[in-house]
PDB file of N, CA and C in Angstrom:
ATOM      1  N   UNK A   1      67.348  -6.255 -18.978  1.00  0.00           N
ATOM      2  CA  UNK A   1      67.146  -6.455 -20.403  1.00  0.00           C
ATOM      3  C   UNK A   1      66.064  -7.504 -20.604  1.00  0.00           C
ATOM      4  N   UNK A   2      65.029  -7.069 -21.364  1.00  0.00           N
ATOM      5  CA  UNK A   2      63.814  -8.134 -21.433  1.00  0.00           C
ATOM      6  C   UNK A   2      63.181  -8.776 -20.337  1.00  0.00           C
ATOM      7  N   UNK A   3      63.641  -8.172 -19.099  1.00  0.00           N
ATOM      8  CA  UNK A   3      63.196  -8.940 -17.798  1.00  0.00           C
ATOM      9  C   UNK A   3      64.163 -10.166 -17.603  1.00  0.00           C
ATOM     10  N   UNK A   4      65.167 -10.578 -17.946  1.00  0.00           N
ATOM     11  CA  UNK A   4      65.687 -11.368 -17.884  1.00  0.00           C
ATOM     12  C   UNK A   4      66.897 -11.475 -17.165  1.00  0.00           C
ATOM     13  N   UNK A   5      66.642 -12.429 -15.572  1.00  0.00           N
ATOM     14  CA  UNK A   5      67.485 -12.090 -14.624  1.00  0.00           C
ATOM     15  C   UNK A   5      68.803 -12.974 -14.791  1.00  0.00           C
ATOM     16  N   UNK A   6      69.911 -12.814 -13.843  1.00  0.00           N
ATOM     17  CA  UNK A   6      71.094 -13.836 -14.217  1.00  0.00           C
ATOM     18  C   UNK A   6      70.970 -15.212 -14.174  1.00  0.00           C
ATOM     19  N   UNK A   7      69.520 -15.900 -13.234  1.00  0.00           N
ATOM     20  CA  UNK A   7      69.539 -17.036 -13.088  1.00  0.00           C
ATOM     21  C   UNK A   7      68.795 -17.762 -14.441  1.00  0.00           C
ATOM     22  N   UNK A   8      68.143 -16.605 -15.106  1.00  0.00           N
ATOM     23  CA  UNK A   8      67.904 -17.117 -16.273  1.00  0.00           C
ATOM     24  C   UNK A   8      68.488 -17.443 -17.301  1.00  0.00           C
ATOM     25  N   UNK A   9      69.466 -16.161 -17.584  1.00  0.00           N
ATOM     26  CA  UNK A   9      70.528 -16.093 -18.467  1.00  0.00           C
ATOM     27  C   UNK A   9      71.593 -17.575 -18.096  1.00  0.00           C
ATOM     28  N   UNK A  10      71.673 -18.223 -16.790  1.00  0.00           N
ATOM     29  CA  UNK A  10      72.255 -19.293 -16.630  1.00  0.00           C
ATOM     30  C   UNK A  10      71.932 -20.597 -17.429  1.00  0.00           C
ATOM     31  N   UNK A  11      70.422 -20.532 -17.174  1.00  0.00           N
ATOM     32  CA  UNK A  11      69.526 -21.591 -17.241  1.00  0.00           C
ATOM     33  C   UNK A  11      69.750 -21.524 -19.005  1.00  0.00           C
ATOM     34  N   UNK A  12      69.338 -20.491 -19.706  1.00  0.00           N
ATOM     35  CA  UNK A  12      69.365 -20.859 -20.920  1.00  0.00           C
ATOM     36  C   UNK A  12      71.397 -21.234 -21.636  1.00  0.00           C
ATOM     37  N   UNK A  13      72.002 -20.639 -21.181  1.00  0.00           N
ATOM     38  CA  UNK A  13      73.552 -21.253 -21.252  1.00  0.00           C
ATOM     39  C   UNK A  13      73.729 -22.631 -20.921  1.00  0.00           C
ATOM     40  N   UNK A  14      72.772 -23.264 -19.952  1.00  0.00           N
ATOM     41  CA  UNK A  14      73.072 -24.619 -19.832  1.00  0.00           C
ATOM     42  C   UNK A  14      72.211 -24.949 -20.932  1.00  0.00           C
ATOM     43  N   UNK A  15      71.118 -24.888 -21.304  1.00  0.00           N
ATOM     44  CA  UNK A  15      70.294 -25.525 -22.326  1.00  0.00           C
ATOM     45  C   UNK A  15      71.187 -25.745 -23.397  1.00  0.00           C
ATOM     46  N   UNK A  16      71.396 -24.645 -23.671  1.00  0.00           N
ATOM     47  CA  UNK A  16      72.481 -24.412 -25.063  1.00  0.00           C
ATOM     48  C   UNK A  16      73.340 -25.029 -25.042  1.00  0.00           C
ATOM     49  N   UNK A  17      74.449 -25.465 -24.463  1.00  0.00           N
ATOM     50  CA  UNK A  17      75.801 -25.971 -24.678  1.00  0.00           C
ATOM     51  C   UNK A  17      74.793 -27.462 -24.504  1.00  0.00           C
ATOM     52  N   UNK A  18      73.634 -27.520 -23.527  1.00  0.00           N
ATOM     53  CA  UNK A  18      73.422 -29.434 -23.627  1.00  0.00           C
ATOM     54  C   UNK A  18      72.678 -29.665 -25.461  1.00  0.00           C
ATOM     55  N   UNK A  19      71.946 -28.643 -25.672  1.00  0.00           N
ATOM     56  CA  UNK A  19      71.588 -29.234 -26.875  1.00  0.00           C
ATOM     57  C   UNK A  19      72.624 -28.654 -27.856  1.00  0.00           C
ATOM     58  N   UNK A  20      73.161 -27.485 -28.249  1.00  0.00           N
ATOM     59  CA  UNK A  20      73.728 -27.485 -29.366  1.00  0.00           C
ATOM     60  C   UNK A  20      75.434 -28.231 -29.124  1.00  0.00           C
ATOM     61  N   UNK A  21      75.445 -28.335 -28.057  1.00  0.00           N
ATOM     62  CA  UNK A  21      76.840 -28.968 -27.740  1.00  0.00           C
ATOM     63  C   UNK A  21      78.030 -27.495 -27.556  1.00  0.00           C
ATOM     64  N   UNK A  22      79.279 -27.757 -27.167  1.00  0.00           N
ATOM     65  CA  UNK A  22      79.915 -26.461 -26.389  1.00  0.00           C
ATOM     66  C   UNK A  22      80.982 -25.804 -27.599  1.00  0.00           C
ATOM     67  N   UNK A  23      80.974 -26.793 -28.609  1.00  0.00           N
ATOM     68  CA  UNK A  23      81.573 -26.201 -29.583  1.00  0.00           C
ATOM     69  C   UNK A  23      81.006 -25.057 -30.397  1.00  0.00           C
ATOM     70  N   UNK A  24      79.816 -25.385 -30.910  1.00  0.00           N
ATOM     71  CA  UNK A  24      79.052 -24.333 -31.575  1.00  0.00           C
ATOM     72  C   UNK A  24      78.123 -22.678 -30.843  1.00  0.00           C
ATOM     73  N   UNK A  25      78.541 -22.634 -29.308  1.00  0.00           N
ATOM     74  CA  UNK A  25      77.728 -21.896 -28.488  1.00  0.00           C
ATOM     75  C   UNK A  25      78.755 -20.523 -29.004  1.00  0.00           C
ATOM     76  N   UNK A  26      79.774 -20.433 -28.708  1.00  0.00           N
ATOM     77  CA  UNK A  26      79.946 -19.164 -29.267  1.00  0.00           C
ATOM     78  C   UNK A  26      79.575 -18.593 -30.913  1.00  0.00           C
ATOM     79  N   UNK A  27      79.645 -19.385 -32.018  1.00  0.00           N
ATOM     80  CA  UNK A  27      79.097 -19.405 -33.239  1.00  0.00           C
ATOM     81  C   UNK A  27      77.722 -18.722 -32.736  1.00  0.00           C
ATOM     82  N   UNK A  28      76.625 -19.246 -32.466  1.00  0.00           N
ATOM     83  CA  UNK A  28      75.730 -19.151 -32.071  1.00  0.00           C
ATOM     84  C   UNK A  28      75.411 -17.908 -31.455  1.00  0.00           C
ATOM     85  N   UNK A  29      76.191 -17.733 -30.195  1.00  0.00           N
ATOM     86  CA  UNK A  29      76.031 -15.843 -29.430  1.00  0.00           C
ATOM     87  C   UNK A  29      76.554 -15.293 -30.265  1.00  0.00           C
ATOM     88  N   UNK A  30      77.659 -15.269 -31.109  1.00  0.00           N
ATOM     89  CA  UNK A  30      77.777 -13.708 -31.881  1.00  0.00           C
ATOM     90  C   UNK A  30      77.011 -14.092 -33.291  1.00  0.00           C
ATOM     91  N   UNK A  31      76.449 -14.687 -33.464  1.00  0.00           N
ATOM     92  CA  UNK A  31      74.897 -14.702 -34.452  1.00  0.00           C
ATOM     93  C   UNK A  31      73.521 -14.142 -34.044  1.00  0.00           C
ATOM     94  N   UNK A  32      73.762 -14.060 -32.477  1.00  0.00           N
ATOM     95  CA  UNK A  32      72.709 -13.483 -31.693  1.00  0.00           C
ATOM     96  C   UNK A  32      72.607 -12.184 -31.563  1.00  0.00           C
ATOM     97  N   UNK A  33      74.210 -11.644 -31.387  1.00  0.00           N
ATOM     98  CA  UNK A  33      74.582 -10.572 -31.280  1.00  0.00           C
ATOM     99  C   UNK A  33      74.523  -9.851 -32.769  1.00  0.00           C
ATOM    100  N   UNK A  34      75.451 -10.539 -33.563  1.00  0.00           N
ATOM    101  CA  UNK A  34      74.872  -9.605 -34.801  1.00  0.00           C
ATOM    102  C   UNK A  34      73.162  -9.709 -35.250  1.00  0.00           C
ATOM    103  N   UNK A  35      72.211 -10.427 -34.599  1.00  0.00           N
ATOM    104  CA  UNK A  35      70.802 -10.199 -34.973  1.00  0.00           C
ATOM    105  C   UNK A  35      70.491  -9.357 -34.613  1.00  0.00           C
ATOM    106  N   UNK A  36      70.688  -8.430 -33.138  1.00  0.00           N
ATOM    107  CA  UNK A  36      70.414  -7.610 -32.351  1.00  0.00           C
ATOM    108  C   UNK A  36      70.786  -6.305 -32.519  1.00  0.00           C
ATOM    109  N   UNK A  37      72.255  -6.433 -33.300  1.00  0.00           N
ATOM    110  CA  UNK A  37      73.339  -5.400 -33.920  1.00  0.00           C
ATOM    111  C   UNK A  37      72.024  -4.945 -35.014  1.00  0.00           C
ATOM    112  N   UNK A  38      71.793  -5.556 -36.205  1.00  0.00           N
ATOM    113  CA  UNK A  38      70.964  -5.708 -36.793  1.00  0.00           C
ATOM    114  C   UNK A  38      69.318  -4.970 -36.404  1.00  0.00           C
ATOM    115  N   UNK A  39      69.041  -5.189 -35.696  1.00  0.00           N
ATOM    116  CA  UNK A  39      67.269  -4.828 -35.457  1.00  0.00           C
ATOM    117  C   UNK A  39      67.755  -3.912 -34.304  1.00  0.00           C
ATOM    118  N   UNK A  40      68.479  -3.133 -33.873  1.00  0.00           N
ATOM    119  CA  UNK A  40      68.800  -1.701 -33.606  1.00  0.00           C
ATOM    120  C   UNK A  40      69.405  -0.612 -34.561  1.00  0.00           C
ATOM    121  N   UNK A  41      69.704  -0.817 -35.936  1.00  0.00           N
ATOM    122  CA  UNK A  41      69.739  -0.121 -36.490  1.00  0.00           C
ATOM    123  C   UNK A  41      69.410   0.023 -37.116  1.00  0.00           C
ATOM    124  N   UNK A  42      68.412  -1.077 -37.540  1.00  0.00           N
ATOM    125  CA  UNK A  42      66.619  -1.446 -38.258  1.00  0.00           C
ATOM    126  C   UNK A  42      65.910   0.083 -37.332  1.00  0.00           C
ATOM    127  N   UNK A  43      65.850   0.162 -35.907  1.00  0.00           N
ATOM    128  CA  UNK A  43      64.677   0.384 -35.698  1.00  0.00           C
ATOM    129  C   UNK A  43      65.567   2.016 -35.546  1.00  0.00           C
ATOM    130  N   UNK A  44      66.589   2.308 -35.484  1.00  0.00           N
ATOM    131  CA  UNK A  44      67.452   3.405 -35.597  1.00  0.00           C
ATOM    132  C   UNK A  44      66.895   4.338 -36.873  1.00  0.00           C
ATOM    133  N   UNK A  45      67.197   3.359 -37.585  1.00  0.00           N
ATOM    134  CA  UNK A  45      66.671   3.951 -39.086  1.00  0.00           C
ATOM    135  C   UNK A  45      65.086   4.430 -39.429  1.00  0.00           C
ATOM    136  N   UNK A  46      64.632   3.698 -39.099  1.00  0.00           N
ATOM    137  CA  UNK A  46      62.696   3.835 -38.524  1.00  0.00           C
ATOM    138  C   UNK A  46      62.361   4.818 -38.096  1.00  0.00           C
ATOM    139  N   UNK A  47      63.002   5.292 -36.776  1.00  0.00           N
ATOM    140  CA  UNK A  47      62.915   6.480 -36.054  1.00  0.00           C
ATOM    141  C   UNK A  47      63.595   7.471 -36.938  1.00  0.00           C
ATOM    142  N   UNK A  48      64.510   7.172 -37.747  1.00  0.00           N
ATOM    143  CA  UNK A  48      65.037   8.583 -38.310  1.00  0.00           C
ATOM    144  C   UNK A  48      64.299   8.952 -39.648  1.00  0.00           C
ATOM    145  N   UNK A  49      63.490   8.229 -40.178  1.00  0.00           N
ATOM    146  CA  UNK A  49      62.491   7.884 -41.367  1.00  0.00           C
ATOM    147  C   UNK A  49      61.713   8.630 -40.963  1.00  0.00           C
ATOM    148  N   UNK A  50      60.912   8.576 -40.093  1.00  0.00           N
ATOM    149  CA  UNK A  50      59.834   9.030 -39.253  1.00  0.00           C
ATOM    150  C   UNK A  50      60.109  10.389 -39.262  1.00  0.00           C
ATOM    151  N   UNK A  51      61.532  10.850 -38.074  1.00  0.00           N
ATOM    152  CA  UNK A  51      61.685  12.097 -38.264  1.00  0.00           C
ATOM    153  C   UNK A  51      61.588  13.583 -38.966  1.00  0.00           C
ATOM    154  N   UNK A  52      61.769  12.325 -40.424  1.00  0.00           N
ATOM    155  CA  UNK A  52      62.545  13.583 -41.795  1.00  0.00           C
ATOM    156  C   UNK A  52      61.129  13.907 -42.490  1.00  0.00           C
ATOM    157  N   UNK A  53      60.543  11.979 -42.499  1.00  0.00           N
ATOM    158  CA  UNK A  53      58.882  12.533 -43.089  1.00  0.00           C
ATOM    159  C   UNK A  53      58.043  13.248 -42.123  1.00  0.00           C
ATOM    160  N   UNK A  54      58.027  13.354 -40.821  1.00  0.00           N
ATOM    161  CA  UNK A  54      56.687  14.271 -40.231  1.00  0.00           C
ATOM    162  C   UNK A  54      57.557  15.331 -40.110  1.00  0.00           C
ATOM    163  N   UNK A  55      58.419  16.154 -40.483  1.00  0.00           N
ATOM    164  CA  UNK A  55      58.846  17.416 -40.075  1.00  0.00           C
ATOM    165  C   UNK A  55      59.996  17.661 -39.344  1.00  0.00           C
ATOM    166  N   UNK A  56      59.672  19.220 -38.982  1.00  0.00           N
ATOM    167  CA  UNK A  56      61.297  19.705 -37.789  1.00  0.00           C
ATOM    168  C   UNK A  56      59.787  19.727 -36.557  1.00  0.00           C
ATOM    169  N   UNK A  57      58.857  19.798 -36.557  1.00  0.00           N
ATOM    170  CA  UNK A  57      57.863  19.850 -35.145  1.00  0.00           C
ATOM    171  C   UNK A  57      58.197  18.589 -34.636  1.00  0.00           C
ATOM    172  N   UNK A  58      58.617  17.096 -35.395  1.00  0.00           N
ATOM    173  CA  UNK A  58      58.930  15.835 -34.542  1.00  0.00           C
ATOM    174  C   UNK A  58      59.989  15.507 -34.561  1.00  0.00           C
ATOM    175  N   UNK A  59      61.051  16.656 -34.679  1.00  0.00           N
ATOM    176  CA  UNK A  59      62.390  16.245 -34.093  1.00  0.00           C
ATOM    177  C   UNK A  59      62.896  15.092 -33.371  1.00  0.00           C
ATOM    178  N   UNK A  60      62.238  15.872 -32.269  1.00  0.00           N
ATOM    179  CA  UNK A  60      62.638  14.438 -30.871  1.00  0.00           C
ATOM    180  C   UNK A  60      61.357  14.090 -30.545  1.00  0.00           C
ATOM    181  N   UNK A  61      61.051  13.283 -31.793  1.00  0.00           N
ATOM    182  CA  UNK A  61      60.347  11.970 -31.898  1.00  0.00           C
ATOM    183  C   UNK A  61      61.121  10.795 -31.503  1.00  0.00           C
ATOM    184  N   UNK A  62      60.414   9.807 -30.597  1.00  0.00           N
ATOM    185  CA  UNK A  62      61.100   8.540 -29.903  1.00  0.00           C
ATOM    186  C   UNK A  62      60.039   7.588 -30.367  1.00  0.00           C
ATOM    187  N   UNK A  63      60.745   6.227 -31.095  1.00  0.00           N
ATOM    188  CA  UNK A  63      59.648   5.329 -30.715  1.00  0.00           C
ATOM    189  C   UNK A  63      58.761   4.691 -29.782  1.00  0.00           C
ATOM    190  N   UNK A  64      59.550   4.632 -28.549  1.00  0.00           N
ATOM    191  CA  UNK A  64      57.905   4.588 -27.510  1.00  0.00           C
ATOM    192  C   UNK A  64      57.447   5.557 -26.990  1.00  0.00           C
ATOM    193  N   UNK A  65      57.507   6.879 -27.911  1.00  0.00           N
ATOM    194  CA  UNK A  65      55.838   8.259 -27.708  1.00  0.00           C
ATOM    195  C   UNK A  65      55.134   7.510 -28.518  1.00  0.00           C
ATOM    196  N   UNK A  66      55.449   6.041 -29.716  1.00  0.00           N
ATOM    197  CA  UNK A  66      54.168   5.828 -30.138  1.00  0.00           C
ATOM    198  C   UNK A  66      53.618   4.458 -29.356  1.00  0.00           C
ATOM    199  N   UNK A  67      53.932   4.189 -28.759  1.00  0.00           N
ATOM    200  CA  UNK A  67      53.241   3.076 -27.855  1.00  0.00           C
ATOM    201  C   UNK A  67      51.801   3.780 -27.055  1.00  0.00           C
ATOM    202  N   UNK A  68      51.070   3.415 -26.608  1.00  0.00           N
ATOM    203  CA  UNK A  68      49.646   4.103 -26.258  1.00  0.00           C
ATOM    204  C   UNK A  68      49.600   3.847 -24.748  1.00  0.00           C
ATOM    205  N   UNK A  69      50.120   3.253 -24.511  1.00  0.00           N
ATOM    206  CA  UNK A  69      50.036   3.203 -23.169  1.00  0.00           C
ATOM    207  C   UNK A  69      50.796   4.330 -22.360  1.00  0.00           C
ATOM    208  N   UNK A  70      52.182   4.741 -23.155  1.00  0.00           N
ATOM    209  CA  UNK A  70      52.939   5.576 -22.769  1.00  0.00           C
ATOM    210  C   UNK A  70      52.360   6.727 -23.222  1.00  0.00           C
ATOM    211  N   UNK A  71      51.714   7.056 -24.274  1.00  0.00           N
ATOM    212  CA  UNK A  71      51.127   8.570 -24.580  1.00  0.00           C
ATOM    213  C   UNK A  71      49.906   8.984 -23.690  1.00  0.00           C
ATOM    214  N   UNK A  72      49.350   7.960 -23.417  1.00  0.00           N
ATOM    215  CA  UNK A  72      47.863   7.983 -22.328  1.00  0.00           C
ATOM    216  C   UNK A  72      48.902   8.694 -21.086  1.00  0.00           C
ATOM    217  N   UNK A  73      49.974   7.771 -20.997  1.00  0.00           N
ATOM    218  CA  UNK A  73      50.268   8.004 -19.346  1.00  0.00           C
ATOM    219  C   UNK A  73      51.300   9.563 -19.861  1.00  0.00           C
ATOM    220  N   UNK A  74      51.743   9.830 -20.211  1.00  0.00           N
ATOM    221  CA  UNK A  74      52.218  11.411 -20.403  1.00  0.00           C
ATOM    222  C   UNK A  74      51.522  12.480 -20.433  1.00  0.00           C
ATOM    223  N   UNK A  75      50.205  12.202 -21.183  1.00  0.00           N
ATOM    224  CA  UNK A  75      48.941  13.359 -21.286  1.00  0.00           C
ATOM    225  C   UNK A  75      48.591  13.186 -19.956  1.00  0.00           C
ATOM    226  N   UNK A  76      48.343  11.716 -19.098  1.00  0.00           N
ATOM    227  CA  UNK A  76      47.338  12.423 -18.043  1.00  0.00           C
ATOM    228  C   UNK A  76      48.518  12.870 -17.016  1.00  0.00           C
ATOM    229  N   UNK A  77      49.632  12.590 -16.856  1.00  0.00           N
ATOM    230  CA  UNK A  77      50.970  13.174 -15.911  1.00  0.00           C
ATOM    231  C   UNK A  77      50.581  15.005 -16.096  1.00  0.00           C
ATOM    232  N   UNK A  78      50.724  15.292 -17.764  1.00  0.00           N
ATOM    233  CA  UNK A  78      51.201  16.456 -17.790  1.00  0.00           C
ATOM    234  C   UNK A  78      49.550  17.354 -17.450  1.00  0.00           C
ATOM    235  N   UNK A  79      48.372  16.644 -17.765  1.00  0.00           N
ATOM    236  CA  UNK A  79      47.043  17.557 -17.293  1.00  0.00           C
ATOM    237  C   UNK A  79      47.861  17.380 -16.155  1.00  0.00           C
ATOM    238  N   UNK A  80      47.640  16.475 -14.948  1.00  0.00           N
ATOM    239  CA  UNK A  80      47.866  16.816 -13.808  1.00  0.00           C
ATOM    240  C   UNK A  80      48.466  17.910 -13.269  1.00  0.00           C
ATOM    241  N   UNK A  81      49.574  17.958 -13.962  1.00  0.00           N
ATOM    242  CA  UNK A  81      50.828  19.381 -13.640  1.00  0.00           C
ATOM    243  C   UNK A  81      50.112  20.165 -14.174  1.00  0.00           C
ATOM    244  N   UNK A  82      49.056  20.571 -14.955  1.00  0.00           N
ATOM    245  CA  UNK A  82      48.578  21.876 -15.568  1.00  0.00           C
ATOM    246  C   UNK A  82      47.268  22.220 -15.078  1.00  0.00           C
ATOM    247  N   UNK A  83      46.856  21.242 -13.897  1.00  0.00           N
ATOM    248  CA  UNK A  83      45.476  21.893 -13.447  1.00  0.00           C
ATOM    249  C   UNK A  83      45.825  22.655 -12.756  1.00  0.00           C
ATOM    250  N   UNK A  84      44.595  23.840 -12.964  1.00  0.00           N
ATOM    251  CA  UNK A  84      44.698  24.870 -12.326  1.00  0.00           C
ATOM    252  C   UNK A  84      43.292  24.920 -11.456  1.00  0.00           C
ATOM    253  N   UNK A  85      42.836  24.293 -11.259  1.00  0.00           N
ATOM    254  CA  UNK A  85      41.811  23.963 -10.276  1.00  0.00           C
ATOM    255  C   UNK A  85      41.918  24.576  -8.949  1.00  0.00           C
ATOM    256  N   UNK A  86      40.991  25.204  -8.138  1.00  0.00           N
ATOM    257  CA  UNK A  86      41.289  25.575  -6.747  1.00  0.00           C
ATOM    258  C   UNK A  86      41.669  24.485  -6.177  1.00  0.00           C
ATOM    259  N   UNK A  87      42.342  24.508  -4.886  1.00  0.00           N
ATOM    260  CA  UNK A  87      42.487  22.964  -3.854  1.00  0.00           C
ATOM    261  C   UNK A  87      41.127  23.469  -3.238  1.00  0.00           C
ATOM    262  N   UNK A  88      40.990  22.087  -2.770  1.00  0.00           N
ATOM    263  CA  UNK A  88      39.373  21.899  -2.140  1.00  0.00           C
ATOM    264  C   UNK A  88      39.460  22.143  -0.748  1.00  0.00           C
ATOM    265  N   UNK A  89      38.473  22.683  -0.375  1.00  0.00           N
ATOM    266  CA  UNK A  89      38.258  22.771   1.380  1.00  0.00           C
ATOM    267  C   UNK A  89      38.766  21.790   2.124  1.00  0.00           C
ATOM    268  N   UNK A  90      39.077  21.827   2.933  1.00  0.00           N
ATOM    269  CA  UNK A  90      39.816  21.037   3.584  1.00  0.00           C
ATOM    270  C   UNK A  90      38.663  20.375   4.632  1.00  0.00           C
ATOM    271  N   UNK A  91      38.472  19.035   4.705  1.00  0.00           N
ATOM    272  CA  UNK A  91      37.234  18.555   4.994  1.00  0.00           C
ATOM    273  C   UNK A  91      37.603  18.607   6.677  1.00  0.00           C
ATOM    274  N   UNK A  92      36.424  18.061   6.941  1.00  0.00           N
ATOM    275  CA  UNK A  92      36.027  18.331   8.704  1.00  0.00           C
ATOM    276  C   UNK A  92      35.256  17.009   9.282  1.00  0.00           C
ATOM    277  N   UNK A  93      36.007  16.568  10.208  1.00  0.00           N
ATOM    278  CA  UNK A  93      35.035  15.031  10.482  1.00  0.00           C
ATOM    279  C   UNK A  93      34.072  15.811  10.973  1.00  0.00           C
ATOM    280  N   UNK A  94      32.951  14.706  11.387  1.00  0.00           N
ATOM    281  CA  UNK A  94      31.837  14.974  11.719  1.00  0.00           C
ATOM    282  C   UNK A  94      31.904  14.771  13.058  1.00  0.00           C
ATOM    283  N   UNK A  95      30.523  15.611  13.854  1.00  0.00           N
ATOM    284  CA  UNK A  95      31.046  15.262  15.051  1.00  0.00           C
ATOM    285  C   UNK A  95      29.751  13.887  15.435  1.00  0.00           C
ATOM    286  N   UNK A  96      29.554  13.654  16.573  1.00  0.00           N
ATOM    287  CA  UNK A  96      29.386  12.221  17.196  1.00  0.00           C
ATOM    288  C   UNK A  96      27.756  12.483  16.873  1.00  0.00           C
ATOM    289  N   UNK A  97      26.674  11.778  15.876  1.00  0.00           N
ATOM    290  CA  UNK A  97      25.702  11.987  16.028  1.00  0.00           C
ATOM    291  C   UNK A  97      24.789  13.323  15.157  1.00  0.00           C
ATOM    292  N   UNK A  98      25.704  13.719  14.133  1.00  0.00           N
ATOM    293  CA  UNK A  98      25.982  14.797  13.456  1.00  0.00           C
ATOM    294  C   UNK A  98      25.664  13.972  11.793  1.00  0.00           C
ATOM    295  N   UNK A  99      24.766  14.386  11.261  1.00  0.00           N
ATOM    296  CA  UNK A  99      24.399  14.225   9.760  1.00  0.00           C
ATOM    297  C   UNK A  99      25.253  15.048   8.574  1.00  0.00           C
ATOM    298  N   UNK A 100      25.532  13.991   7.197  1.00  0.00           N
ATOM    299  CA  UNK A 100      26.350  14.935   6.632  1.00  0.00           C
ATOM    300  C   UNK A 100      25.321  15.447   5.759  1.00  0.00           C
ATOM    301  N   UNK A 101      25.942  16.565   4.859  1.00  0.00           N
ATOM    302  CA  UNK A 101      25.050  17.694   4.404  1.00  0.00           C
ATOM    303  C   UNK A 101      24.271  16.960   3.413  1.00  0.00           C
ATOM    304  N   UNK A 102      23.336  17.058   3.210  1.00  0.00           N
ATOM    305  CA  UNK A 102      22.543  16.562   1.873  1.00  0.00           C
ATOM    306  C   UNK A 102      21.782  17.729   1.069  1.00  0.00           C
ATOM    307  N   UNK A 103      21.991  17.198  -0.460  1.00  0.00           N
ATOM    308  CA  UNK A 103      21.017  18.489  -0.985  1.00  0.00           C
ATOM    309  C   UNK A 103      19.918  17.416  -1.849  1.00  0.00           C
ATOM    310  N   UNK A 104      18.464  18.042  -1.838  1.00  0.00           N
ATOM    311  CA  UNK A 104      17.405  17.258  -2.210  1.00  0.00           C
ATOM    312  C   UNK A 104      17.291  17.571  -3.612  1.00  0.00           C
ATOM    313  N   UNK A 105      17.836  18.838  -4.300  1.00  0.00           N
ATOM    314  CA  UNK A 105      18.210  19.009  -5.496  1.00  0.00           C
ATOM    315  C   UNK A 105      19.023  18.389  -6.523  1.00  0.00           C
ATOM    316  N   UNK A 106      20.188  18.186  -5.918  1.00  0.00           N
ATOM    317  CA  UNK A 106      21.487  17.206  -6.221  1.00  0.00           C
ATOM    318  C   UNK A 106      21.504  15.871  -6.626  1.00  0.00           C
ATOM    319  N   UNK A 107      20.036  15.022  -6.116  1.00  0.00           N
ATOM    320  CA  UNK A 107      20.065  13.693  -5.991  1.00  0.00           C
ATOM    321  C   UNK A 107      18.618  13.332  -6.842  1.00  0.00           C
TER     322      UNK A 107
END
């Protein structure tokens, strides 16, 4: 979750109980928790907003198909799976003293 490993999750539990003191730390996590409760069904609702205004074609619309990094990396996954390109010759070392092909046209 957020990258955030157990020794972290430690580290900030000690912060907390030293500055807010040990009485108020649970007050505090389920204020955290209902923020979170909160901005998942913020972004629940977003996605289902989305849905109803672009159509039945974006059904299963997800919010990160709109992140760009993730749509770049799905288009070039799925070209990949859809080239239909020959496979290439299967190359041949050279032998000892042996020039590779050149074309004087090409260059």
């Amino acid at each position: 979750m957020f990258g955030v490993g157990l020794a972290e999750l430690a580290v900030i539990a000690v912060v907390a109980v030293i500055v807010v003191g040990p009485d108020k730390v649970p007050e505090l996590a389920k204020q955290a928790a209902q923020l979170i409760k909160q901005f998942r069904a913020f972004s629940q609702a977003t996605r289902d907003n989305l849905r109803t205004e672009l159509g039945p074609e974006f059904a299963d619309l997800e919010l990160r198909d709109l992140d760009p990094r993730e749509l770049v990396r799905k288009h070039i996954l799925d070209a990949m799976e859809d080239d239909d390109t020959p496979p290439r010759p299967a190359q041949v070392a050279l032998r000892a003293g042996e020039l590779p092909p050149y074309d004087v046209e090409a260059t």
